[in-house]
Protein backbone atom coordinates (compact mmCIF):
# COMPACT_ATOMS: atom_id res chain seq x y z
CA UNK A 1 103.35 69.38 27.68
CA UNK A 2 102.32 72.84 25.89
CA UNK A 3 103.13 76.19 27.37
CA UNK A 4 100.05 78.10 27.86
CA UNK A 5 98.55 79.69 24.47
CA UNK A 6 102.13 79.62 22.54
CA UNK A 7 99.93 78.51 19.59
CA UNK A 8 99.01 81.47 18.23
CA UNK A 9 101.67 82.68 14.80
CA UNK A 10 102.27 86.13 15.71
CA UNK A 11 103.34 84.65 19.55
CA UNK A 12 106.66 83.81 19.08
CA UNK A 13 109.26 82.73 21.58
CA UNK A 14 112.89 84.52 21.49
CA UNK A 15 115.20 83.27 19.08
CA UNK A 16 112.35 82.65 16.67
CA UNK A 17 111.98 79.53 18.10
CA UNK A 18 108.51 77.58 17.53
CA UNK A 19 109.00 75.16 19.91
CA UNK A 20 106.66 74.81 22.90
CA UNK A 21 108.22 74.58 26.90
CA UNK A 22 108.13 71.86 28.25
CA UNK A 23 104.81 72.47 31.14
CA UNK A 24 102.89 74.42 28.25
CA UNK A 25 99.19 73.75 26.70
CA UNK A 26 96.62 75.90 25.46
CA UNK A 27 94.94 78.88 26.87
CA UNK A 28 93.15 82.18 26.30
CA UNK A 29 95.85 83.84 28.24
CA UNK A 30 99.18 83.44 25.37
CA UNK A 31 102.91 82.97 27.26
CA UNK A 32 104.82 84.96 24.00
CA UNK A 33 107.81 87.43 23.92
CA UNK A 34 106.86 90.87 23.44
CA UNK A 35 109.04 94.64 23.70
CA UNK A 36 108.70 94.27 27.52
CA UNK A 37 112.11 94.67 29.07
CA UNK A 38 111.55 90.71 30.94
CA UNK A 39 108.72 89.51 29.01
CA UNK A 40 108.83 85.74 30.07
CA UNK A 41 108.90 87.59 34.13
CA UNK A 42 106.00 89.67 32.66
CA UNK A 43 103.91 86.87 31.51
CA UNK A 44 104.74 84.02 34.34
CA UNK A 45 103.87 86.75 36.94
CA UNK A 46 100.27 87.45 35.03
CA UNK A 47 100.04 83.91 34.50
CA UNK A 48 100.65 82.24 37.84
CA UNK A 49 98.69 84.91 39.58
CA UNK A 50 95.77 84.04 37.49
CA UNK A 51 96.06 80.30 37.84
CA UNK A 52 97.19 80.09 41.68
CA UNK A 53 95.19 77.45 43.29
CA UNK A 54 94.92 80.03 46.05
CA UNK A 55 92.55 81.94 43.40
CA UNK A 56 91.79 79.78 40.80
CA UNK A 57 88.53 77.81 41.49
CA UNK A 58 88.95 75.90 38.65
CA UNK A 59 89.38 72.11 39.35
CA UNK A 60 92.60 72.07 36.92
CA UNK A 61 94.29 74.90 38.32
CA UNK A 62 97.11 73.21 40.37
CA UNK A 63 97.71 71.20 37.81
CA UNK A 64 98.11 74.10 35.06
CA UNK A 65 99.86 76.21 37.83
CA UNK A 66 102.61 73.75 37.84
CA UNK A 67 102.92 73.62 34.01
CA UNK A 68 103.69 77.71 34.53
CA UNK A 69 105.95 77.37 36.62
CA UNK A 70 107.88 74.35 34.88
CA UNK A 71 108.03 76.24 31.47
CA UNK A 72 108.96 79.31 33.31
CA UNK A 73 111.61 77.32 35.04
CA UNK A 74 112.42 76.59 31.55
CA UNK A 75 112.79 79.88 29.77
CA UNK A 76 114.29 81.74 32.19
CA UNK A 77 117.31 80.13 32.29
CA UNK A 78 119.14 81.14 29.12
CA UNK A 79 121.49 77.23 29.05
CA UNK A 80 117.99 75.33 29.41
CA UNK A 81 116.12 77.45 26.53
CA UNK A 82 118.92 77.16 24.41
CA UNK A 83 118.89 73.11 24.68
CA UNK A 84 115.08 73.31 24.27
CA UNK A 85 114.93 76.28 20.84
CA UNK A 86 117.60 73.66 19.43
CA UNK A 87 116.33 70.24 20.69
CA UNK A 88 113.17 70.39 21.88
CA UNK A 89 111.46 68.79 24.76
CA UNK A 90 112.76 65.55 23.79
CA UNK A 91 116.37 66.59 23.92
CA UNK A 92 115.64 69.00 27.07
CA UNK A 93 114.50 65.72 29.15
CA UNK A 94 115.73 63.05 27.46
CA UNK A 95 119.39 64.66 27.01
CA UNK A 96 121.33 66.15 24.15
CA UNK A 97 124.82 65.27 21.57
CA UNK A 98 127.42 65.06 23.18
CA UNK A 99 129.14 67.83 21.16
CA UNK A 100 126.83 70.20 22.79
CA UNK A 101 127.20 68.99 25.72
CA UNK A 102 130.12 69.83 26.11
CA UNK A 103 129.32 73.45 26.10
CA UNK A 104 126.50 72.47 29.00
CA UNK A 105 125.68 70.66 31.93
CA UNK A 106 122.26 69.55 31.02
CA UNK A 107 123.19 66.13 29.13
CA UNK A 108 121.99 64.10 31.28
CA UNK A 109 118.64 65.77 30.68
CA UNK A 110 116.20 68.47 32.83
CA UNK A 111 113.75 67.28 35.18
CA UNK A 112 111.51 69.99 37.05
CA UNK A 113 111.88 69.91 40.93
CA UNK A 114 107.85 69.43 40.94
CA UNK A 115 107.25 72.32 43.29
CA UNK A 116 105.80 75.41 41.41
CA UNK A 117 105.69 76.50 45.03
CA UNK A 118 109.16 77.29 45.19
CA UNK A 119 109.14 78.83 41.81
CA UNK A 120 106.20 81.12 42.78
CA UNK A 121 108.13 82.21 46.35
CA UNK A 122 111.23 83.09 44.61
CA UNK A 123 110.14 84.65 41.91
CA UNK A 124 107.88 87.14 44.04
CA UNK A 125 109.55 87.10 47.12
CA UNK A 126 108.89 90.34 49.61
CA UNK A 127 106.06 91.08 47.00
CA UNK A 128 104.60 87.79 46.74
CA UNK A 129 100.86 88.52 46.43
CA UNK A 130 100.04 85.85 48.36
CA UNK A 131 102.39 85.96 51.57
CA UNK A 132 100.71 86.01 54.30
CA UNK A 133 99.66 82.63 53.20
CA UNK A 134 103.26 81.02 53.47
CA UNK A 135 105.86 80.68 56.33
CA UNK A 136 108.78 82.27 54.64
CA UNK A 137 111.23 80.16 56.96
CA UNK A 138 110.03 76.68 55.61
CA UNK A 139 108.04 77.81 52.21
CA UNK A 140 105.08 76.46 53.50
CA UNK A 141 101.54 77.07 53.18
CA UNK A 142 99.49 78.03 56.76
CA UNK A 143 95.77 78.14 55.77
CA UNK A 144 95.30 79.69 59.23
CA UNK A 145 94.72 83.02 57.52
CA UNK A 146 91.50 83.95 55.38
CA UNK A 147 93.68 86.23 52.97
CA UNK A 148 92.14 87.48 49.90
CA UNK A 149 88.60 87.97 51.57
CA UNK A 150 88.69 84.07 51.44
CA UNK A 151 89.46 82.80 48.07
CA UNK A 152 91.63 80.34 47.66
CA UNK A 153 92.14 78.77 51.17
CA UNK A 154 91.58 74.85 51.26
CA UNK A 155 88.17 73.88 52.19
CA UNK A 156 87.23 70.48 53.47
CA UNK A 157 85.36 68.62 51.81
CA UNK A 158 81.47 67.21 53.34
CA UNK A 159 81.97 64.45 55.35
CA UNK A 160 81.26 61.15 54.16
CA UNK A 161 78.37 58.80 56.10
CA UNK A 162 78.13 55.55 56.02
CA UNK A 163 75.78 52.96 57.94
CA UNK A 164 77.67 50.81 60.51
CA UNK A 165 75.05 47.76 60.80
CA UNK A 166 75.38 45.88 64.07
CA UNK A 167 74.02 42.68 65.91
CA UNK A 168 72.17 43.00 69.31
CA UNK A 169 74.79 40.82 70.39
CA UNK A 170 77.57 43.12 69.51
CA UNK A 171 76.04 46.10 70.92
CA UNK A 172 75.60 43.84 74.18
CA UNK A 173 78.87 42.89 74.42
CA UNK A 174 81.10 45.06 72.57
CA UNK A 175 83.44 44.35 69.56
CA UNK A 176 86.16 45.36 67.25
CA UNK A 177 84.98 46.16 63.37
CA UNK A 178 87.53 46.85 60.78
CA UNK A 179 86.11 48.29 57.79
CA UNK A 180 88.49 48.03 54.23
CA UNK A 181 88.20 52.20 52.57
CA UNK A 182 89.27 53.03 48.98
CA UNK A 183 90.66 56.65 49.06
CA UNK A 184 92.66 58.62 46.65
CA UNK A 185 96.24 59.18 48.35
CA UNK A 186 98.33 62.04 47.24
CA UNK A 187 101.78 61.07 45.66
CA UNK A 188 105.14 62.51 46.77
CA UNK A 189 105.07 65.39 44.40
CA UNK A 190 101.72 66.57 45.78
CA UNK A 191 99.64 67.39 43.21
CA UNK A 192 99.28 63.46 41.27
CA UNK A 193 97.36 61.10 43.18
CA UNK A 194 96.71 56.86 43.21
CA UNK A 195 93.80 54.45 44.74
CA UNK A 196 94.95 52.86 48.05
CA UNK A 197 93.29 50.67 50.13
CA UNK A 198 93.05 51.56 54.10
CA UNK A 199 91.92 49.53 57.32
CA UNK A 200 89.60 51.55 59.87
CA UNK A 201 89.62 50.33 63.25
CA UNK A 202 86.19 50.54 65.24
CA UNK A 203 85.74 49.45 68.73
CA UNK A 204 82.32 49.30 69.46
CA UNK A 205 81.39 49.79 73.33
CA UNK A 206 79.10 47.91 74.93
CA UNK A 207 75.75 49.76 75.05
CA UNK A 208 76.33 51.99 72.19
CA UNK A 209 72.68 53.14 70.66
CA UNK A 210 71.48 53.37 67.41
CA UNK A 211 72.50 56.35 65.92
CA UNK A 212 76.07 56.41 67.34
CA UNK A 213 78.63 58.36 65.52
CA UNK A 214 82.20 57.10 64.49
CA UNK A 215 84.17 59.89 62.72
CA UNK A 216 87.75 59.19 61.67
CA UNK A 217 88.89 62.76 60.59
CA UNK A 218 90.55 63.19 56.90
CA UNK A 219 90.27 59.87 55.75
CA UNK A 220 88.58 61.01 52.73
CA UNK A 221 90.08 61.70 49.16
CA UNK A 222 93.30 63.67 49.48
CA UNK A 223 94.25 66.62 46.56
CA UNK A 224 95.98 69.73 46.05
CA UNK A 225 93.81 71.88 46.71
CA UNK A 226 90.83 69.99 49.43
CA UNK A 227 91.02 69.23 53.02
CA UNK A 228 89.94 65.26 52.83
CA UNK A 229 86.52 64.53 54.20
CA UNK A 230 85.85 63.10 57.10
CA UNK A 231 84.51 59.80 57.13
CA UNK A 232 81.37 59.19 59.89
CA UNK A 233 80.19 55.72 60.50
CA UNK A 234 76.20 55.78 61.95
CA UNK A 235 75.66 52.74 64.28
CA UNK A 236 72.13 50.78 62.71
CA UNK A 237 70.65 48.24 64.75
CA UNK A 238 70.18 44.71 62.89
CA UNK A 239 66.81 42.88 63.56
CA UNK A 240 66.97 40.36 66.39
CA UNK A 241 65.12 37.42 65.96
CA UNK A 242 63.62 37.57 69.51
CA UNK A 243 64.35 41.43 71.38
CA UNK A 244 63.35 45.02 69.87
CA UNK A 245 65.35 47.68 71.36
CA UNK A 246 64.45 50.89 72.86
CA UNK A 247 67.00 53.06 74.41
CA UNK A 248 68.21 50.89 77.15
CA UNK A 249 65.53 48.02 77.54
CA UNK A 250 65.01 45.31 75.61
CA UNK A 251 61.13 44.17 74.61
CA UNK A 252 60.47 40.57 74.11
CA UNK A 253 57.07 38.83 72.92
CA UNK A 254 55.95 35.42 74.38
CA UNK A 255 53.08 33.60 73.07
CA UNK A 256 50.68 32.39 75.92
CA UNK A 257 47.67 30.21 75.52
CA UNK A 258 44.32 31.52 76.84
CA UNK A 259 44.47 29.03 79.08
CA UNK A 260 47.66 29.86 80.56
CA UNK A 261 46.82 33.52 80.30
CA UNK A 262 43.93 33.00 82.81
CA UNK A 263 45.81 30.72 85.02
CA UNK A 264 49.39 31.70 85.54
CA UNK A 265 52.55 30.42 83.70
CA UNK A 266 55.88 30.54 83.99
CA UNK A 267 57.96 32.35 80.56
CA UNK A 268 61.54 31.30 79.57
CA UNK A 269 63.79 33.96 78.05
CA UNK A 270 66.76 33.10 76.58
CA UNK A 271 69.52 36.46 77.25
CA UNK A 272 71.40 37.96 74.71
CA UNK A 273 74.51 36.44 76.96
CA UNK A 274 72.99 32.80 76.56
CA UNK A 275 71.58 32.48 80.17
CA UNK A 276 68.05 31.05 80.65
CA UNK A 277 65.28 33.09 82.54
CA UNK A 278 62.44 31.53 83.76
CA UNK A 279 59.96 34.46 84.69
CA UNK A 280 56.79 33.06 87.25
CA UNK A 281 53.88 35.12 85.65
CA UNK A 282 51.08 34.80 88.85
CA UNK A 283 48.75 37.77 87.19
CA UNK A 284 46.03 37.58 84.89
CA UNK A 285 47.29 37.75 81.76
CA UNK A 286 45.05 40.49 79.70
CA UNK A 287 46.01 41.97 76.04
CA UNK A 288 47.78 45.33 78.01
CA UNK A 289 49.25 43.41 80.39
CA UNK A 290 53.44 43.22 80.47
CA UNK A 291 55.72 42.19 82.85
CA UNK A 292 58.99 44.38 83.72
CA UNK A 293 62.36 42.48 84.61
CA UNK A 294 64.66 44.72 86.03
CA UNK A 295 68.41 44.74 84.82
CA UNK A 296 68.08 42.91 82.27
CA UNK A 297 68.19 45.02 79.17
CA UNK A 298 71.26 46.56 77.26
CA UNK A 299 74.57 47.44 78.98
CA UNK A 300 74.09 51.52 80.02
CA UNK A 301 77.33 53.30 77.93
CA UNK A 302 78.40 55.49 80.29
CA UNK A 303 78.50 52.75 82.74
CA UNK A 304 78.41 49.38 81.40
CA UNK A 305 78.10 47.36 84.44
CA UNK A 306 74.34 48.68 84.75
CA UNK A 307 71.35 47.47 82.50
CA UNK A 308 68.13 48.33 81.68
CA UNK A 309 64.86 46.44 81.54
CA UNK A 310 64.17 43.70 80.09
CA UNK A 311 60.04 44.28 79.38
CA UNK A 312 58.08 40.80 78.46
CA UNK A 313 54.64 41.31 75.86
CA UNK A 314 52.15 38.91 76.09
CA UNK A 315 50.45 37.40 72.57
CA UNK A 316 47.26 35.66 73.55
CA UNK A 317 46.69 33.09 71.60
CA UNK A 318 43.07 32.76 71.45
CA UNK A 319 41.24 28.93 70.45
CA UNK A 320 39.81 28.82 67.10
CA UNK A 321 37.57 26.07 67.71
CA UNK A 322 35.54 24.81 71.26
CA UNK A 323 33.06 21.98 71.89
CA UNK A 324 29.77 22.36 73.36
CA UNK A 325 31.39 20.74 76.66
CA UNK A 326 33.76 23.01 76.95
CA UNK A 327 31.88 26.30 76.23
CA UNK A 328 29.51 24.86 79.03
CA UNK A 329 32.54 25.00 81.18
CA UNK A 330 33.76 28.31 80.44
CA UNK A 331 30.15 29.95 80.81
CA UNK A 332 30.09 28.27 84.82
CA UNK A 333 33.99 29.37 85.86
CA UNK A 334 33.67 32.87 84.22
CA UNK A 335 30.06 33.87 84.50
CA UNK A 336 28.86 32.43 87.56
């Protein structure tokens, strides 16, 4: 890893050294040694200030504000830049000779604490910049505070909707759905992150509507510098081979014979809870004509021991073909 902009020739690091800190890379903004009286102070204060993810909106700036503070963590400690001018990176991490060793305490090799943080609280302290976003007790961060007019405080992300698809059945009687996410899970050190695979619980209530929303708060993507999304799960009714749904009541179509339609019949439903209704239809049967069963539609949500309607249509199945005989008939029972 590169410290940031120690490419240029005329930046060079004390002691003449060419070497890069370990954190470092490439940038418009050059970490270099100049006739300030603390220069590496100098340029991790103009540094980290610029790439805080507090103020940075740049998508890489957590990352890039840890390699700041790692270098820094590096070069201002005289025993750890002296392993790195003479060893490099490699030696830094991977540990040095034992002959200088023995002069220093780093042989079993430097690893950064992973909490730029830290380094950012201690080096500002009473004049951090950014206090009155951190609880000086626990070096935390409380995003309860707008600070700098807004910039930089965590925003959540939109929430993520997905369509919940359920039976008749299991609106009528209630279930339990679980539902296998992929989300991006935050590692220990907080800023690296790894797919992991999460089971979301539903319990669908009997009588829930289409439309119903499920929201399981921050189960989206988790990062450095978002709030994770919400995930919202939108109840959709499957078709039923034999109901339609509205609201409460359920609608069901029965095919009826002229015949029958001018006669009286008596209609079998079969219930979404497997009983068998047999309706007496006594009325005329004419094309507007529907027959209301009361208490026998969809479980009510609020109280699920009350229904609504059942509502029975009528298709009238009309002959395509009569004999003479019969149209004689028809012509002395209906127009006589």
């Amino acid at each position: 890893m590169l410290l940031p902009g120690h490419h240029s020739p005329d930046l060079q690091l004390e002691h003449q050294s060419s070497r890069r800190p370990p954190g470092s890379r490439a940038s418009s903004e050059p970490w270099s040694e100049s006739q300030d009286t603390n220069p590496c102070s100098s340029r991790y204060r103009k540094l980290a200030l610029k790439n805080h993810p507090f103020k940075s909106i740049e998508p890489s700036s957590a990352e890039t504000f840890r390699q700041i503070a790692e270098a820094y963590d590096v070069l201002s400690d005289p025993v750890k830049r002296g392993i790195y001018d003479k060893f490099g990176e490699e030696g830094l991490k991977g540990g040095i000779p034992l002959e200088f060793g023995s002069q220093t305490p780093w042989t079993t090799g430097y690893v950064f604490h992973g909490n730029p943080e830290k380094v950012f609280h201690e080096f500002f302290g009473g004049d951090n910049p950014f206090n009155e976003f951190f609880d000086t007790e626990r070096n935390e961060v409380d995003l309860n505070f707008g600070g700098l007019r807004g910039r930089g405080v965590k925003k959540q992300d939109p929430p993520i909707e997905r369509d919940l698809y359920l039976s008749l059945e299991d609106l009528f009687f209630g279930c339990t759905k679980k539902i296998k996410i992929s989300r991006r899970v935050l590692n220990e050190d907080g800023y690296s992150s790894i797919i992991k695979d999460k089971i979301l619980t539903i319990d669908v209530k009997p009588g829930w509507r289409q439309g119903t929303r499920i929201t399981f708060e921050k189960e989206g993507d988790q990062g450095p510098n978002i709030i994770p999304a919400d995930i919202i799960f939108i109840v959709k009714e499957k078709l039923h081979p034999r109901f339609r749904r509205e609201n409460d009541n359920l609608f069901f179509v029965y095919s009826i014979p002229l015949g029958k339609a001018l006669t009286c019949c008596t209609v079998e439903v079969k219930t979404l809870d497997d009983r068998l209704l047999n309706i007496p239809i006594n009325d005329i049967v004419h094309p507007k004509y529907f027959k209301k069963v009361p208490g026998e539609g969809m479980p009510l949500p609020e109280d699920p021991t009350k229904k609504g309607d059942l509502f029975i249509f009528f298709d009238i199945q009309f002959p395509t073909h009569l004999t003479p005989q019969k149209k004689q008939l028809l012509r002395q029972a209906l127009l006589t």
